[in-house]
Protein backbone atom coordinates (compact mmCIF):
# COMPACT_ATOMS: atom_id res chain seq x y z
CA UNK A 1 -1.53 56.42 88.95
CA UNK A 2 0.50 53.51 87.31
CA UNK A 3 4.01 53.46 87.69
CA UNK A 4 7.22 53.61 87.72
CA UNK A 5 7.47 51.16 85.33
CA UNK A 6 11.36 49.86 85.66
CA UNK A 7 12.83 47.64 82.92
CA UNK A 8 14.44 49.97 80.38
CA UNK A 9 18.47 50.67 81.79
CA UNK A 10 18.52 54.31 80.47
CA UNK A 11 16.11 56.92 79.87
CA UNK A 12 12.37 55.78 78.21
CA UNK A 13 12.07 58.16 75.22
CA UNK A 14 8.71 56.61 73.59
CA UNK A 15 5.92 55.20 74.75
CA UNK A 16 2.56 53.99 73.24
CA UNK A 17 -0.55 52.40 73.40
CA UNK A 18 -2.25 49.07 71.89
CA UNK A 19 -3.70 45.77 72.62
CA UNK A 20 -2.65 42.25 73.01
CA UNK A 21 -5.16 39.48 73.80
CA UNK A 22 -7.66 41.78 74.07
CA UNK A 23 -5.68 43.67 76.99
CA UNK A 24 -4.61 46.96 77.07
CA UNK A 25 -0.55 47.45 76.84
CA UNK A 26 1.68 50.09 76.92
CA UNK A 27 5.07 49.73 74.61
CA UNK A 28 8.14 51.72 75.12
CA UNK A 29 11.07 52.14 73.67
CA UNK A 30 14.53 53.65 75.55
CA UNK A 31 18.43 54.53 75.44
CA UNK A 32 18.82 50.73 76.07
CA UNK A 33 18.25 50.15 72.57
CA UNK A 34 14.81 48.40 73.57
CA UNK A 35 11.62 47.89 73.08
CA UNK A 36 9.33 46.54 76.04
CA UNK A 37 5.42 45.85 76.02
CA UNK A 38 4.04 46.28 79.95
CA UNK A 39 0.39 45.26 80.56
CA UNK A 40 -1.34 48.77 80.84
CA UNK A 41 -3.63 47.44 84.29
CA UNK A 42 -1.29 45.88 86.41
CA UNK A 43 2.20 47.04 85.11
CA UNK A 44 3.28 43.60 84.67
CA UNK A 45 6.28 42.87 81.66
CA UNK A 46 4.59 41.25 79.26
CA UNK A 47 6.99 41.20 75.72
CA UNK A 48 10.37 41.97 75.53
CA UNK A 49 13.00 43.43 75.22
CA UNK A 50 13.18 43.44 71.39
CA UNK A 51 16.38 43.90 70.66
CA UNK A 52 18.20 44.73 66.78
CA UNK A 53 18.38 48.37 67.07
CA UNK A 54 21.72 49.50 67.07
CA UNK A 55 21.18 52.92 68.89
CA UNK A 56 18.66 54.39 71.12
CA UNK A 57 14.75 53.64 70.24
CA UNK A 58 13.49 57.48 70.23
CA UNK A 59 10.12 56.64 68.26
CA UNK A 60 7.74 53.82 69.04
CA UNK A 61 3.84 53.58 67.51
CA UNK A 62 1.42 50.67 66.96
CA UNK A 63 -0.75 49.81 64.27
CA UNK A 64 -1.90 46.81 61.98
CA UNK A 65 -0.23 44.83 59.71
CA UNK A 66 -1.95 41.89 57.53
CA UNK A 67 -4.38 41.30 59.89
CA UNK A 68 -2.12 41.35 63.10
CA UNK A 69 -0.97 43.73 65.60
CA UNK A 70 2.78 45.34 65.29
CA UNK A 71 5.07 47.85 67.14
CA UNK A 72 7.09 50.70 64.56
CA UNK A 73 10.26 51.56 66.12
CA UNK A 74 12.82 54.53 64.90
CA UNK A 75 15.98 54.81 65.91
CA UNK A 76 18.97 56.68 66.35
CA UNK A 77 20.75 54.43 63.94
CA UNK A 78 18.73 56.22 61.72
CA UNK A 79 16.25 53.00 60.73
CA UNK A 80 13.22 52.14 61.33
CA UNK A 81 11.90 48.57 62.11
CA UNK A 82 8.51 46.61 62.64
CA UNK A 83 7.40 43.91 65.05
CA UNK A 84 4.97 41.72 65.74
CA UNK A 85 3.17 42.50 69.46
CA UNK A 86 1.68 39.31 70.13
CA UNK A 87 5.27 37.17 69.13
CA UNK A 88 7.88 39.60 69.49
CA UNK A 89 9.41 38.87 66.02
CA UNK A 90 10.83 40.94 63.31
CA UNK A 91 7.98 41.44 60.77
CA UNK A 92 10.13 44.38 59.14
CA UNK A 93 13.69 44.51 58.15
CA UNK A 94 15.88 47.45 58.48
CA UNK A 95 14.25 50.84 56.64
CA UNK A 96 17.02 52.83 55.89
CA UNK A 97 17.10 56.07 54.27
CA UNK A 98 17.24 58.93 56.83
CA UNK A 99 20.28 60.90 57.04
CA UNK A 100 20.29 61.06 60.87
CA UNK A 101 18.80 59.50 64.09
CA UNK A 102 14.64 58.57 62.92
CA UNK A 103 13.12 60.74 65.77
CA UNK A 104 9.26 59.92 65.25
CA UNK A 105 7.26 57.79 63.37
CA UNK A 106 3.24 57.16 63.15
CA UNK A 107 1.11 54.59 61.50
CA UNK A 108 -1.40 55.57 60.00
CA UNK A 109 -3.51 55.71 56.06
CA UNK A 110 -3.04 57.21 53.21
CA UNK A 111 -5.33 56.73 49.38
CA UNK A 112 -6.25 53.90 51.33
CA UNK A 113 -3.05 51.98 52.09
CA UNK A 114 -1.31 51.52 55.61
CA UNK A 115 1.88 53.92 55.80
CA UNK A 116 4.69 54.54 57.98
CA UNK A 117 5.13 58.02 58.52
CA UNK A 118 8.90 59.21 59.64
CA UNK A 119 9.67 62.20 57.32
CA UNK A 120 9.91 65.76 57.29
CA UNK A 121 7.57 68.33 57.73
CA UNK A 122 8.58 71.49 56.37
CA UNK A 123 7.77 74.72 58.83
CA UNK A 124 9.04 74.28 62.17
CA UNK A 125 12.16 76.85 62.77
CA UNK A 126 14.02 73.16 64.39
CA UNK A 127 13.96 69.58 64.15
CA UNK A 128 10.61 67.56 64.33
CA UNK A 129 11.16 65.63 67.64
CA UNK A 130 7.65 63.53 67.26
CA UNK A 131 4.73 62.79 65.22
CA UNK A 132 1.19 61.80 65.61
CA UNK A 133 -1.95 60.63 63.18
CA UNK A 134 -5.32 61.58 63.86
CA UNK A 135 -8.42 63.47 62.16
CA UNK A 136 -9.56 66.86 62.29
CA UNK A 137 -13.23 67.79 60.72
CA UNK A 138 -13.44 64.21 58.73
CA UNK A 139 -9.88 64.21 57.71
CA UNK A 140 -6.71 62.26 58.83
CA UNK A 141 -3.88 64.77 59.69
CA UNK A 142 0.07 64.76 61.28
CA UNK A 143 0.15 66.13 64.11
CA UNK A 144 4.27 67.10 64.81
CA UNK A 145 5.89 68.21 68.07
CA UNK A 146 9.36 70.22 67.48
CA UNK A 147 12.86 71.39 69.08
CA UNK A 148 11.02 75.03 68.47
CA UNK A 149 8.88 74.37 71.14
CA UNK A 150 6.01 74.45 69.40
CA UNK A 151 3.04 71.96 67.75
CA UNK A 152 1.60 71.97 64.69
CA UNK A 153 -0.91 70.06 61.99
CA UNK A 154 -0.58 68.81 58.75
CA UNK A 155 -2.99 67.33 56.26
CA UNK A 156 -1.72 63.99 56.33
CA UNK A 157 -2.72 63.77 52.39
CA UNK A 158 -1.52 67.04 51.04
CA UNK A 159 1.12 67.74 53.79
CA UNK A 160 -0.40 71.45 53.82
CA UNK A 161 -0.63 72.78 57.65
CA UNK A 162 -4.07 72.79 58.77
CA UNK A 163 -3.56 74.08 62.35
CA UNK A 164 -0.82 75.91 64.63
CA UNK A 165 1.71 76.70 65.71
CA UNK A 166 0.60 75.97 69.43
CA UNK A 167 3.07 77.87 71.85
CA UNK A 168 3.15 77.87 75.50
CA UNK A 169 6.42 75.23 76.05
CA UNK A 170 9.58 76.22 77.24
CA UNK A 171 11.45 74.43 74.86
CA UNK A 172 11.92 71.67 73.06
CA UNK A 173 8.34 69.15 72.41
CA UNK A 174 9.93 66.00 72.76
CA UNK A 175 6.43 63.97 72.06
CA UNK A 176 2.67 64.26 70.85
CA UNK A 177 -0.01 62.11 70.63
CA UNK A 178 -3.88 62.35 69.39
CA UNK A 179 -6.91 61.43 72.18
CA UNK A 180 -9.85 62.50 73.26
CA UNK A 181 -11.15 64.32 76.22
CA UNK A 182 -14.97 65.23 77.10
CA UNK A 183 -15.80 64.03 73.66
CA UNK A 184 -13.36 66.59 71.62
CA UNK A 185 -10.47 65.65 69.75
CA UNK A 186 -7.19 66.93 71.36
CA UNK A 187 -3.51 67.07 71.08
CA UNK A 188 -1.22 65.84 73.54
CA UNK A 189 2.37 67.12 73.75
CA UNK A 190 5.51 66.82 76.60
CA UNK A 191 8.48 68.88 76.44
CA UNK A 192 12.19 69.64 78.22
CA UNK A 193 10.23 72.33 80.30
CA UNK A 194 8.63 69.06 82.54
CA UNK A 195 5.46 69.43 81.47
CA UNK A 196 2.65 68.05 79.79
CA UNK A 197 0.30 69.94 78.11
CA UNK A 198 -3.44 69.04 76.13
CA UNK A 199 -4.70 70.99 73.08
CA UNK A 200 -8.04 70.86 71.32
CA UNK A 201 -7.57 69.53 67.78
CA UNK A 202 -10.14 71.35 66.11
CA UNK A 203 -9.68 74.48 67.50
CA UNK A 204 -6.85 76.68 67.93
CA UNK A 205 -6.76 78.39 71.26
CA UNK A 206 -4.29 77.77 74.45
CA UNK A 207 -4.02 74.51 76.32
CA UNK A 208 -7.25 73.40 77.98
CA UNK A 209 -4.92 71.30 80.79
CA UNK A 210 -1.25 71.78 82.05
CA UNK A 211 0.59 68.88 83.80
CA UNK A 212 3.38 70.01 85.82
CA UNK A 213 6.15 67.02 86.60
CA UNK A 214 9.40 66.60 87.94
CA UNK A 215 11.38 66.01 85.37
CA UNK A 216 11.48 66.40 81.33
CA UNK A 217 9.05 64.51 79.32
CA UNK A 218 10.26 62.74 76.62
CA UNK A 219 6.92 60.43 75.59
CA UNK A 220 3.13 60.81 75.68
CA UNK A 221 0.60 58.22 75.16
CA UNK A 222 -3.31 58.80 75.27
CA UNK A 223 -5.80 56.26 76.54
CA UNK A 224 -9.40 55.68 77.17
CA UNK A 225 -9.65 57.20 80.72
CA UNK A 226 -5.87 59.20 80.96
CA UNK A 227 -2.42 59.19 80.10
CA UNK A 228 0.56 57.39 80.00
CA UNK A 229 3.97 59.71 80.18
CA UNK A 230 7.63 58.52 79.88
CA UNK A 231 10.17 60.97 82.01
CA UNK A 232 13.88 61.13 82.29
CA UNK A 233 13.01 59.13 85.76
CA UNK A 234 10.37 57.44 85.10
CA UNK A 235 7.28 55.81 83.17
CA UNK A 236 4.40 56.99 84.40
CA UNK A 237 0.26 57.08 84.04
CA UNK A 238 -1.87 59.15 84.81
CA UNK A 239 -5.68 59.49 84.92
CA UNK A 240 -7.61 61.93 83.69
CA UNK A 241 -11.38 62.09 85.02
């Protein structure tokens, strides 16, 4: 286990997962208002913090842009902004348009074109807390984590659901992400009830693993060989073998 990873002055309520220099990092985004970039081996600082959100970062993901690496960022000033991972610099201005705090957001493709993804999903009986992209039987899908407490998944071209709702948390899923695990595709999700919990993608049936931790998770990342987990307390990772 990695961690904690201290930096971030309030609570770290996103985390995910890229590479820099051919290096794996993990980027995170808190109450601060900031977004930090920690070398995903030794823990080690490596960018930040980016600063020009005006509220909390609740949403980080990381994708390509042009040929070059960036971090997505939503915020509870209700914009969302782009970076560049190897520089730190702005590479997107202020996206405005939601009418509240920008809770999730995903990179992913769509008719062939790079998209941001921080809308609405129609379905869930509460807020959509967090989003995910990956692909289910050939093709790309949303996955989206809620205040019902449950998980579902969305054709990411239609926006039909394809799979769910997944129940088993105790309230509010605070974060999701897409991995793999003994070859399948699966869903990762962390909620208010401390834990974190992994779902197969392609099929729907109960969690196949149940992390219990101490306090409320509020940020999932998948890697190659585990996870990484942002807490109320902490940031943490954790292998998976």
């Amino acid at each position: 286990m990695l961690g904690p990873l201290t930096a971030h002055d309030f609570w770290v309520n996103a985390v995910a997962v890229g590479e820099l220099h051919g290096r794996p990092v993990i980027v995170s985004g808190g109450d601060d208002a900031a977004v930090r970039v920690w070398d995903l081996e030794s823990g080690e600082p490596v960018l930040g913090p980016l600063t020009g959100h005006d509220g909390a970062v609740n949403a980080v993901a990381v994708g390509e842009r042009h040929g070059r690496p960036v971090i997505v960022s939503g915020s509870a000033d209700r914009t969302v902004r782009g970076w560049d991972l190897a520089s730190g610099e702005p590479v997107l201005g202020r996206i405005p348009g939601h009418d509240g705090a920008v809770r999730a957001v995903v990179l992913g493709e769509r008719h062939g074109r790079p998209v941001i993804f921080s809308g609405r999903l129609t379905g869930h009986d509460g807020a959509v807390r967090a989003v995910a992209v990956g692909e289910r039987h050939g093709r790309p899908v949303i996955v989206s984590g809620s205040y019902d407490a449950t998980v579902r998944a969305w054709d990411l071209e239609s926006g039909e659901p394809v799979l769910g709702p997944f129940t088993g948390h105790d309230g509010a899923v605070n974060a999701v992400a897409v991995g793999e695990r003994h070859g399948r595709p699966v869903i990762v999700s962390g909620g208010d009830d401390g834990t974190v919990r992994v779902w197969d993608l392609e099929a729907e049936r109960h969690a196949t693993l149940r992390l219990e931790l101490q306090h409320r998770a509020l940020s999932v990342a998948s890697t190659a060989d585990g996870l990484v987990i942002g807490t109320t307390a902490e940031l943490l990772r954790v292998d998976l073998l």
